[in-house]
PDB file of N, CA and C in Angstrom:
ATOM      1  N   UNK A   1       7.586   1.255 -28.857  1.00  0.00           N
ATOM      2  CA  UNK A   1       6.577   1.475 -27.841  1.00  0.00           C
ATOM      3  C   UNK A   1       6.604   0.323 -26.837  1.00  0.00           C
ATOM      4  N   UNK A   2       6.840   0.385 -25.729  1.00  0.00           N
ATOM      5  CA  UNK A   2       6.582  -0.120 -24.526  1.00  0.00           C
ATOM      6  C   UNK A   2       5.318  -0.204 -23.562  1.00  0.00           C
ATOM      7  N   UNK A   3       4.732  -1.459 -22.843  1.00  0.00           N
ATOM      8  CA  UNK A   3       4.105  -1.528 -21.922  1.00  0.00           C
ATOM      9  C   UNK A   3       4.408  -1.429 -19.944  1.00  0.00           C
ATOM     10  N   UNK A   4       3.891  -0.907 -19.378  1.00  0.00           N
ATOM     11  CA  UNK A   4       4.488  -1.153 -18.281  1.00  0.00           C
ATOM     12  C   UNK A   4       3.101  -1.906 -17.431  1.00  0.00           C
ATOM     13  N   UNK A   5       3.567  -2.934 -16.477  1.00  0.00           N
ATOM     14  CA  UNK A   5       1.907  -3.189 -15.485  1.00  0.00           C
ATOM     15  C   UNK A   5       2.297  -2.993 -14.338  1.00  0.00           C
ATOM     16  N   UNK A   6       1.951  -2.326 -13.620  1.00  0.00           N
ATOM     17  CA  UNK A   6       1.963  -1.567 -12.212  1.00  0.00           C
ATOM     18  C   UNK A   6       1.055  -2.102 -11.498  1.00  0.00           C
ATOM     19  N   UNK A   7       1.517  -2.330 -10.253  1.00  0.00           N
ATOM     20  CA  UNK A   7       1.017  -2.814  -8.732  1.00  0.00           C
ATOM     21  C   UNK A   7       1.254  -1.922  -8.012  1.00  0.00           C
ATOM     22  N   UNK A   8       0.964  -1.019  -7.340  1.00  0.00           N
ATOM     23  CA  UNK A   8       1.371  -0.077  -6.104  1.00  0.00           C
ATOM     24  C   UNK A   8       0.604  -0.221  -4.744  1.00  0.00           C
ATOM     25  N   UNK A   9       1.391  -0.456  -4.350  1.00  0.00           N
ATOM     26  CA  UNK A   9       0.852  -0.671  -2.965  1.00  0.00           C
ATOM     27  C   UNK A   9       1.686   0.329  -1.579  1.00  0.00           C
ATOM     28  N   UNK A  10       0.895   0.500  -0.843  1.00  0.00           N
ATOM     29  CA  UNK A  10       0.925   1.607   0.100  1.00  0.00           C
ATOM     30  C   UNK A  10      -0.473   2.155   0.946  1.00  0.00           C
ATOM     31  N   UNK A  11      -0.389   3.172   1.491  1.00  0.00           N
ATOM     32  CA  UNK A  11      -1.594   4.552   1.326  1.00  0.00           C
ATOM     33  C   UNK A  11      -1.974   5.488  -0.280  1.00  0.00           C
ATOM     34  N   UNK A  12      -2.046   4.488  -0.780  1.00  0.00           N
ATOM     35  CA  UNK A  12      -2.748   4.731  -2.639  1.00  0.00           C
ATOM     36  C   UNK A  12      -4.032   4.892  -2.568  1.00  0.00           C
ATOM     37  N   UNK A  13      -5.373   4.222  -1.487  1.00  0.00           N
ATOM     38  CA  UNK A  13      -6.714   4.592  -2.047  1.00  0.00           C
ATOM     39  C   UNK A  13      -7.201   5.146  -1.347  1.00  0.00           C
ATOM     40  N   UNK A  14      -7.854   6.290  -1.263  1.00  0.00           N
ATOM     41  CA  UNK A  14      -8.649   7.298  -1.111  1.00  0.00           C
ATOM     42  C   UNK A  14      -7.617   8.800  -0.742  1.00  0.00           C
ATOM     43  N   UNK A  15      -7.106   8.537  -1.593  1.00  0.00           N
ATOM     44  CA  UNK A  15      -5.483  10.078  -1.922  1.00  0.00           C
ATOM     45  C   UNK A  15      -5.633  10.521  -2.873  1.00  0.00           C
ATOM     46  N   UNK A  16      -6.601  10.429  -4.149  1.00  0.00           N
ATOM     47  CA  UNK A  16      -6.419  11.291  -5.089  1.00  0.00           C
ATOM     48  C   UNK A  16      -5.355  10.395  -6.339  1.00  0.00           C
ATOM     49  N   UNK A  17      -4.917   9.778  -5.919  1.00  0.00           N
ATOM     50  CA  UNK A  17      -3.722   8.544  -6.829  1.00  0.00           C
ATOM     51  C   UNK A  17      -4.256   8.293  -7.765  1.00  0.00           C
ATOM     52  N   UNK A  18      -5.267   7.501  -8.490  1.00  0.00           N
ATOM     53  CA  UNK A  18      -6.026   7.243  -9.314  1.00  0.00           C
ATOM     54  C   UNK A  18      -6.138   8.446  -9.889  1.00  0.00           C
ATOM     55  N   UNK A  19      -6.940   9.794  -9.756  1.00  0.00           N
ATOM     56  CA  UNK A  19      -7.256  10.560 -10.738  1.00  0.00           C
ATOM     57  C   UNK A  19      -5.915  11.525 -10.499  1.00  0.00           C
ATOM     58  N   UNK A  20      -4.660  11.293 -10.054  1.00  0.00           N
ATOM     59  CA  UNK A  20      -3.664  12.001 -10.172  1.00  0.00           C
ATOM     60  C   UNK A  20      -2.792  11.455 -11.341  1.00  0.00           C
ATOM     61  N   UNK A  21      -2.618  10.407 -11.048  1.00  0.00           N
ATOM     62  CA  UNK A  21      -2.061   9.211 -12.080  1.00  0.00           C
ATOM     63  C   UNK A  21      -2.388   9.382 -13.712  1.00  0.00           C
ATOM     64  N   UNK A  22      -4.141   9.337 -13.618  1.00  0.00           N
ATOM     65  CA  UNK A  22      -4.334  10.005 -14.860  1.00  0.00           C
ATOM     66  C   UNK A  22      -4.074  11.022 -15.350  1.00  0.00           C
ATOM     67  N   UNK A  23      -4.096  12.001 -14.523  1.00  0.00           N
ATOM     68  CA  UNK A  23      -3.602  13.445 -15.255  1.00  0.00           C
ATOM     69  C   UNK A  23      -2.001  13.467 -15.637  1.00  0.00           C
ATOM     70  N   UNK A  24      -1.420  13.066 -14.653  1.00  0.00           N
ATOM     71  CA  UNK A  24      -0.016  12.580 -14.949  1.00  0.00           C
ATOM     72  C   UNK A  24       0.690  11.599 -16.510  1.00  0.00           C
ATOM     73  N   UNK A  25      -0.313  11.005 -16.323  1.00  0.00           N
ATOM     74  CA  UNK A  25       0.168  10.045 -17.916  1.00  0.00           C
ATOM     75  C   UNK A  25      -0.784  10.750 -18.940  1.00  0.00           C
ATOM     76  N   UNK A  26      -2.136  11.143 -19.083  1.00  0.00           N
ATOM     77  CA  UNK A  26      -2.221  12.493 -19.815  1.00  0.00           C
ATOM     78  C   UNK A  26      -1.134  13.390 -20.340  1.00  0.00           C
ATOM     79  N   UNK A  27      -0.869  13.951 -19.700  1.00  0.00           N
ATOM     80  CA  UNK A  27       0.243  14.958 -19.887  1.00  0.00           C
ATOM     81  C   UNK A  27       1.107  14.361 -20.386  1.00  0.00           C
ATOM     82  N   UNK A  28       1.567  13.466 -19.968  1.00  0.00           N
ATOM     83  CA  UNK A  28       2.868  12.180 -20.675  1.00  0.00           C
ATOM     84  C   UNK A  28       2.387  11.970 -22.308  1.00  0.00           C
ATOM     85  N   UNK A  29       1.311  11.776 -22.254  1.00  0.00           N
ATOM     86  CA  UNK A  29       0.526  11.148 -23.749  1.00  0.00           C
ATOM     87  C   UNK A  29       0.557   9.755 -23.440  1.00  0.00           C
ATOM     88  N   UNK A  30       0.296   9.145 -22.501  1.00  0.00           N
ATOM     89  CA  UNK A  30       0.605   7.863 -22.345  1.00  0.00           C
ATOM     90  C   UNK A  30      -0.601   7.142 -22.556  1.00  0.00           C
ATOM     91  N   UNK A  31      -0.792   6.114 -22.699  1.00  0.00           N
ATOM     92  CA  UNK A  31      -2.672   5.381 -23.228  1.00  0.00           C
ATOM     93  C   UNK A  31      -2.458   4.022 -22.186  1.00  0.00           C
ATOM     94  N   UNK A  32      -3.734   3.660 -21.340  1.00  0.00           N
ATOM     95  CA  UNK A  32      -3.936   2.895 -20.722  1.00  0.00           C
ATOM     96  C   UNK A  32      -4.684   3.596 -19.673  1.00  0.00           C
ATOM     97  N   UNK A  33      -4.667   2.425 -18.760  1.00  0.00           N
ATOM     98  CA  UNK A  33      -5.369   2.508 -17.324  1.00  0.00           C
ATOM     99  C   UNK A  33      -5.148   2.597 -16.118  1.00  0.00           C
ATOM    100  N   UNK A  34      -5.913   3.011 -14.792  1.00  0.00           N
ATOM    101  CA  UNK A  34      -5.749   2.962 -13.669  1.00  0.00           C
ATOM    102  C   UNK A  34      -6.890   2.446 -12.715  1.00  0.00           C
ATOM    103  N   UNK A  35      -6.958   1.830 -11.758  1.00  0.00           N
ATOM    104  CA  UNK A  35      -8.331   1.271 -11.054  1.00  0.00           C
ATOM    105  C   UNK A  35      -7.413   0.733  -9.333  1.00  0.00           C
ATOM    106  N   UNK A  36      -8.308   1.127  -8.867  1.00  0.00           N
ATOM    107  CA  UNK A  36      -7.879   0.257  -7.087  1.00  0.00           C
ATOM    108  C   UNK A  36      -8.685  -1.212  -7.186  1.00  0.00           C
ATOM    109  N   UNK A  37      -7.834  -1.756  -6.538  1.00  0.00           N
ATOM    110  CA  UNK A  37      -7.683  -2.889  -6.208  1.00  0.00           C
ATOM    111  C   UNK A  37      -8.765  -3.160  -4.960  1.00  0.00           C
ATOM    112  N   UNK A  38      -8.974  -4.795  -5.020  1.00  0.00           N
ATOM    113  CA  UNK A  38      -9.979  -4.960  -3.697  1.00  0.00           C
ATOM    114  C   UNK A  38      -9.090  -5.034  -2.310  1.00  0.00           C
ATOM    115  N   UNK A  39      -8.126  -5.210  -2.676  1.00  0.00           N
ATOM    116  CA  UNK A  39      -6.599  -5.920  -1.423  1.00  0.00           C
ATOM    117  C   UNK A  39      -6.388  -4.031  -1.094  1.00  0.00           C
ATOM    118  N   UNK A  40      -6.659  -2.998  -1.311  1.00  0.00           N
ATOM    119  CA  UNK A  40      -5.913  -1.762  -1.529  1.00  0.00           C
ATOM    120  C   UNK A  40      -5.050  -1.590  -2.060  1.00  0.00           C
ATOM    121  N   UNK A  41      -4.525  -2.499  -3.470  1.00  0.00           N
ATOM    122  CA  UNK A  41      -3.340  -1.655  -3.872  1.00  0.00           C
ATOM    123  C   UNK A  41      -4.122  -1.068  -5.027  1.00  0.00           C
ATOM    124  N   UNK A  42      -3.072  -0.037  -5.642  1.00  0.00           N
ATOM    125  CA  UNK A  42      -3.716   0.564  -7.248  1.00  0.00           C
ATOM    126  C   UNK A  42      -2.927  -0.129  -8.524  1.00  0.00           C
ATOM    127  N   UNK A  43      -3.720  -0.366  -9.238  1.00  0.00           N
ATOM    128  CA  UNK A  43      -3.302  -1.161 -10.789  1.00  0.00           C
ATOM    129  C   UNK A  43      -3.186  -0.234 -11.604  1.00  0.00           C
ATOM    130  N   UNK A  44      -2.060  -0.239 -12.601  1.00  0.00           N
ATOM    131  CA  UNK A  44      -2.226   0.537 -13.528  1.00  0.00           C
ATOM    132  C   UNK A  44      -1.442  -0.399 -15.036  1.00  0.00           C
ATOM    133  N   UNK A  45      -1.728  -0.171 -15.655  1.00  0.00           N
ATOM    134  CA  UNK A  45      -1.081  -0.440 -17.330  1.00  0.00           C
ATOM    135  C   UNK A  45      -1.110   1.143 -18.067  1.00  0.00           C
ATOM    136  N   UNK A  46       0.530   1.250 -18.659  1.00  0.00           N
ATOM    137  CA  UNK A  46       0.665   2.277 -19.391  1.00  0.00           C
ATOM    138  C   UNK A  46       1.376   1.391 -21.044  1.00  0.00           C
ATOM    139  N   UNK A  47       1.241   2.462 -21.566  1.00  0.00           N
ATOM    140  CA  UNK A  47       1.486   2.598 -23.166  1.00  0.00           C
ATOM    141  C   UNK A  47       2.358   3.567 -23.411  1.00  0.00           C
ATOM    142  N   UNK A  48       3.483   3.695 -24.272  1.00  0.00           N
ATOM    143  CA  UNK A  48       4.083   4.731 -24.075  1.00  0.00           C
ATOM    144  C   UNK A  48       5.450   4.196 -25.099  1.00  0.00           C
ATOM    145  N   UNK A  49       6.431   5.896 -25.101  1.00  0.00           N
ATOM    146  CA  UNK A  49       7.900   5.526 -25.528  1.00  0.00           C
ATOM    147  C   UNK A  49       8.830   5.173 -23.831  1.00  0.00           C
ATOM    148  N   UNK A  50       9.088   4.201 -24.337  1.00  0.00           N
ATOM    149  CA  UNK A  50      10.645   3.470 -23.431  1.00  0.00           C
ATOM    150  C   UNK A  50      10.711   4.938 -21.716  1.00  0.00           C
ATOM    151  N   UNK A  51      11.517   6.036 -22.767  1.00  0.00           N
ATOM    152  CA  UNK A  51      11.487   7.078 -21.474  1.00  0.00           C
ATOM    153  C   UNK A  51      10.664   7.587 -20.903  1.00  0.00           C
ATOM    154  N   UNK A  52       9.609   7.829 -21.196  1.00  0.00           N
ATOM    155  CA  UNK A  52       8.332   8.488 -21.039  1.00  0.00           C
ATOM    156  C   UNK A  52       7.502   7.234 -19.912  1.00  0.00           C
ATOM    157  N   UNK A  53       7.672   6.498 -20.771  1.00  0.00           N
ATOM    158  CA  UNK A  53       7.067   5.195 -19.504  1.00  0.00           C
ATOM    159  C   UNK A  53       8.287   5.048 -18.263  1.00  0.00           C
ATOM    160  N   UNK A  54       9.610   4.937 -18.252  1.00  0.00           N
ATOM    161  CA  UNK A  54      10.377   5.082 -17.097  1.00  0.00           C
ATOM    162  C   UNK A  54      10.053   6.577 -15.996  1.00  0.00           C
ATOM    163  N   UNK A  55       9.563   7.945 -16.709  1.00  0.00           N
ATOM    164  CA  UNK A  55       9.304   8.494 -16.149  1.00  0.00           C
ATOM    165  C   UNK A  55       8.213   8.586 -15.364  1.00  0.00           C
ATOM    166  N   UNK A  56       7.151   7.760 -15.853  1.00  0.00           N
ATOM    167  CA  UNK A  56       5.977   7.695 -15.176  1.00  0.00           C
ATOM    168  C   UNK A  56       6.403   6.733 -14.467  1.00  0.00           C
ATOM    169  N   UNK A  57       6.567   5.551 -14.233  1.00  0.00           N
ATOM    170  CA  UNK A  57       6.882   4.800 -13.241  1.00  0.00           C
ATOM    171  C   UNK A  57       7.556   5.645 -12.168  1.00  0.00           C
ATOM    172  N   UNK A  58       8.636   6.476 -12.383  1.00  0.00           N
ATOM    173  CA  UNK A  58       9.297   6.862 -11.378  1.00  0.00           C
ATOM    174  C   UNK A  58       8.056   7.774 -10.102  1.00  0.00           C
ATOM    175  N   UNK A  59       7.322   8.559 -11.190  1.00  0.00           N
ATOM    176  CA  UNK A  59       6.373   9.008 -10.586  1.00  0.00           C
ATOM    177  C   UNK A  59       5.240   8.492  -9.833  1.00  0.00           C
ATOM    178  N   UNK A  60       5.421   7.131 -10.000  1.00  0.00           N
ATOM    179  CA  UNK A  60       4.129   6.360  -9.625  1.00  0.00           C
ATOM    180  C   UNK A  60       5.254   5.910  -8.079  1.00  0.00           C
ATOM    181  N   UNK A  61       6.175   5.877  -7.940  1.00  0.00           N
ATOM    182  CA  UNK A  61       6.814   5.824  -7.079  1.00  0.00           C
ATOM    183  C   UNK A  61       6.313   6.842  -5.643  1.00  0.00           C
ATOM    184  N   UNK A  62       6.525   7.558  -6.276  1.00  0.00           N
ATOM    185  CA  UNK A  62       6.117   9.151  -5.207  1.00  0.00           C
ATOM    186  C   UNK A  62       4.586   9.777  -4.638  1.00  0.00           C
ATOM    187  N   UNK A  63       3.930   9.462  -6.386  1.00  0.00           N
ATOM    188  CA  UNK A  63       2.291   9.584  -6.164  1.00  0.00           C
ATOM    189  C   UNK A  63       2.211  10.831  -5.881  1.00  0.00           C
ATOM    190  N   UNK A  64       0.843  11.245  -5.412  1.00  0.00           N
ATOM    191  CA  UNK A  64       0.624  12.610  -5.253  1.00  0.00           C
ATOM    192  C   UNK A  64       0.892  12.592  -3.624  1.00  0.00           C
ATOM    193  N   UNK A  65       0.665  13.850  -3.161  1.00  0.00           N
ATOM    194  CA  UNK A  65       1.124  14.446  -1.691  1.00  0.00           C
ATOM    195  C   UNK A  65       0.647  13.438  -0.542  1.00  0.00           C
ATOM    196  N   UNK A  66      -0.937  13.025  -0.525  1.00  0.00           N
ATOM    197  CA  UNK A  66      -1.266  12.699   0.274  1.00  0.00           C
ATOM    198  C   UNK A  66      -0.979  11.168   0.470  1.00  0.00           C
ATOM    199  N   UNK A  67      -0.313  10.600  -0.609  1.00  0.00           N
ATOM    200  CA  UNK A  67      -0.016   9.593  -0.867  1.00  0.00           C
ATOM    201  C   UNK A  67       0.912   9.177   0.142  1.00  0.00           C
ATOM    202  N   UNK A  68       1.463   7.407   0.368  1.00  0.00           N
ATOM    203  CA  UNK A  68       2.588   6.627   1.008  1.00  0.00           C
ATOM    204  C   UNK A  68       2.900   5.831   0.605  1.00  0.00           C
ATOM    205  N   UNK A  69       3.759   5.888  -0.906  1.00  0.00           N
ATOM    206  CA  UNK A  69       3.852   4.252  -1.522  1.00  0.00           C
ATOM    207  C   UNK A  69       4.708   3.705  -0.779  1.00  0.00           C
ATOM    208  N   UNK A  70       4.425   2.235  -0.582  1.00  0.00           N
ATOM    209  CA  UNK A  70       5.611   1.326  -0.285  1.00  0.00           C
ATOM    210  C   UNK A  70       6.436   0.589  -1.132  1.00  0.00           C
ATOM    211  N   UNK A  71       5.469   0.196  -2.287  1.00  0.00           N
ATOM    212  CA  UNK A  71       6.215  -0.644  -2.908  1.00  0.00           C
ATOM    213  C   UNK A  71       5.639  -0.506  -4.683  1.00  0.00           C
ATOM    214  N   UNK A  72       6.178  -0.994  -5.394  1.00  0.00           N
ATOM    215  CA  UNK A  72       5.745  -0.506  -7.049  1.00  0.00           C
ATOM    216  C   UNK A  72       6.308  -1.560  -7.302  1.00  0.00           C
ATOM    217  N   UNK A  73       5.447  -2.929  -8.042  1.00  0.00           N
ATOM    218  CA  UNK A  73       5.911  -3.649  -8.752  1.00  0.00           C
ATOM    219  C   UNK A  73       5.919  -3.824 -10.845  1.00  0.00           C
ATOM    220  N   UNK A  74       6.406  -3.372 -11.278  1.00  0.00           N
ATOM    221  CA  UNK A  74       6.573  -3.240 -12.354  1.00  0.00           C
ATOM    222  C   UNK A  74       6.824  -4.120 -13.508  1.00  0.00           C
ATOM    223  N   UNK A  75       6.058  -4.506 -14.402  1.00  0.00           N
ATOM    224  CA  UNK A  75       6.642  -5.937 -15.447  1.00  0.00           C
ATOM    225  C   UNK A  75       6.325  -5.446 -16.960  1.00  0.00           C
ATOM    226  N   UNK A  76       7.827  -5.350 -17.119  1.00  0.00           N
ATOM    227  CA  UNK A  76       7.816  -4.439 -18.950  1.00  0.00           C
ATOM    228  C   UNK A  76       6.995  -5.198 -19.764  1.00  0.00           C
ATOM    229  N   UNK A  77       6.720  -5.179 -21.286  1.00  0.00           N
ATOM    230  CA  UNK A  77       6.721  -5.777 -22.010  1.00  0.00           C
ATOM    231  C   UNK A  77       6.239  -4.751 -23.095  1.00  0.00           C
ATOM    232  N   UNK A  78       6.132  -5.383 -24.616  1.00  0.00           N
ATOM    233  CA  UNK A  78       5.263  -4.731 -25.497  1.00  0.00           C
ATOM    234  C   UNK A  78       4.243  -3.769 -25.721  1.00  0.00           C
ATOM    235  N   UNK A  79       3.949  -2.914 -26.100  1.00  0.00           N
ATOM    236  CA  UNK A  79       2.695  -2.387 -26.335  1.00  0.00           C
ATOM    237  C   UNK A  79       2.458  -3.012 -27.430  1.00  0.00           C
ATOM    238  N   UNK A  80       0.789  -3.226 -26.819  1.00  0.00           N
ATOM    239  CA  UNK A  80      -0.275  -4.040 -27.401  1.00  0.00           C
ATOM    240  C   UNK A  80      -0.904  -2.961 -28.401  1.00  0.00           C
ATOM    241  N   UNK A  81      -0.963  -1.790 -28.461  1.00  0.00           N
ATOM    242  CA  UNK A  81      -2.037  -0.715 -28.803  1.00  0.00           C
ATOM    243  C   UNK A  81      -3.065  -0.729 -28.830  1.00  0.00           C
ATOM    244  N   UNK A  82      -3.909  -1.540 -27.849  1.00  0.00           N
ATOM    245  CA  UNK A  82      -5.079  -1.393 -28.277  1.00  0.00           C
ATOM    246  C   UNK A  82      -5.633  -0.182 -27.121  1.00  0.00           C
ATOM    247  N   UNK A  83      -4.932   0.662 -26.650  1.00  0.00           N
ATOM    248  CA  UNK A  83      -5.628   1.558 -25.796  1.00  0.00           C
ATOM    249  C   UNK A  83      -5.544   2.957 -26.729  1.00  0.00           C
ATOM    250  N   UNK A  84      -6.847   4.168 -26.696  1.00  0.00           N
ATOM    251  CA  UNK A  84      -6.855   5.279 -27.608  1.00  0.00           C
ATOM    252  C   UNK A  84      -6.876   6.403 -26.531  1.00  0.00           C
ATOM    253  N   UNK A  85      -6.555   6.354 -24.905  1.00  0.00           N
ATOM    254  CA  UNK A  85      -6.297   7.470 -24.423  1.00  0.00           C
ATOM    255  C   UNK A  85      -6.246   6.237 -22.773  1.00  0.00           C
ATOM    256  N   UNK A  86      -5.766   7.677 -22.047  1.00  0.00           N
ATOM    257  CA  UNK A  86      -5.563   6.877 -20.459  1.00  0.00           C
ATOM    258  C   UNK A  86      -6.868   7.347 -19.307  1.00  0.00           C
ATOM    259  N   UNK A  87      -6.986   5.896 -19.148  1.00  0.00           N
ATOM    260  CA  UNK A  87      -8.835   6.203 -17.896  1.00  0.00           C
ATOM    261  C   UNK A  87      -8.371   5.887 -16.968  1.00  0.00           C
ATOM    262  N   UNK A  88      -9.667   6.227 -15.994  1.00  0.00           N
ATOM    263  CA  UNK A  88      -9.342   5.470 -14.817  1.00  0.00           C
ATOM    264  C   UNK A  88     -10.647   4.885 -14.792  1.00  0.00           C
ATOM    265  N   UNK A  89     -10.255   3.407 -14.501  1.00  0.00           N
ATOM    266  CA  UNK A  89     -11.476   2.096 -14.303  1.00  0.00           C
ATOM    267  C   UNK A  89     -11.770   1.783 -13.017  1.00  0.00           C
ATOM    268  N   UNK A  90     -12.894   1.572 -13.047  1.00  0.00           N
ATOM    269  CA  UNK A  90     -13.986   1.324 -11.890  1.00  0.00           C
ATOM    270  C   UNK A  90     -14.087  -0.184 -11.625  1.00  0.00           C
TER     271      UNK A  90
END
C-alpha cells in the first residue's frame, strides 16, 4: 500500500474538483482526503495499491470538465492507514 500527497494547482476551486475527486477515488477504493487551499490550489492525500494510486494521480491531472490543471505536484511514500474511507475537508 502506497501514499500519494497532491498539490494541484490551476482553475481547481469552484469546478466541482473537490467533490469530483472524491467520487473518483471512491470508486478507486482509495482512503484519504481532499480540501482547497487558501493560495487556490487543491490538496489531496490518497491511500491505495501502487496502480490504483498512479491512476488516480493521472486523473487528478485532467480533473473534471470545468477544470484547468496546470500543474500536480506529487510526493510518494507509505501508507500510514490511518484513513477508513475518502472525504473531502473543509
Amino acid at each position: 500500500m502506497k501514499r500519494a500527497h497532491l498539490l494541484i494547482s490551476g482553475r481547481v476551486q469552484g469546478v466541482y474538483y473537490r467533490a469530483t475527486t472524491e467520487q473518483v477515488a471512491t470508486r478507486m477504493g482509495l482512503r484519504g482526503w481532499v480540501r482547497n487551499l487558501p493560495d487556490g490550489r487543491v490538496e489531496a492525500i490518497a491511500e491505495g495499491p501502487a496502480d490504483l494510486l498512479e491512476r488516480f494521480v493521472a486523473w487528478c491531472h485532467e480533473g473534471p470538465p470545468a477544470a484547468c490543471v496546470e500543474q500536480v505536484d506529487c510526493t510518494w511514500g507509505d501508507a500510514s492507514g490511518e484513513f477508513c474511507a475518502f472525504e473531502t475537508r473543509h
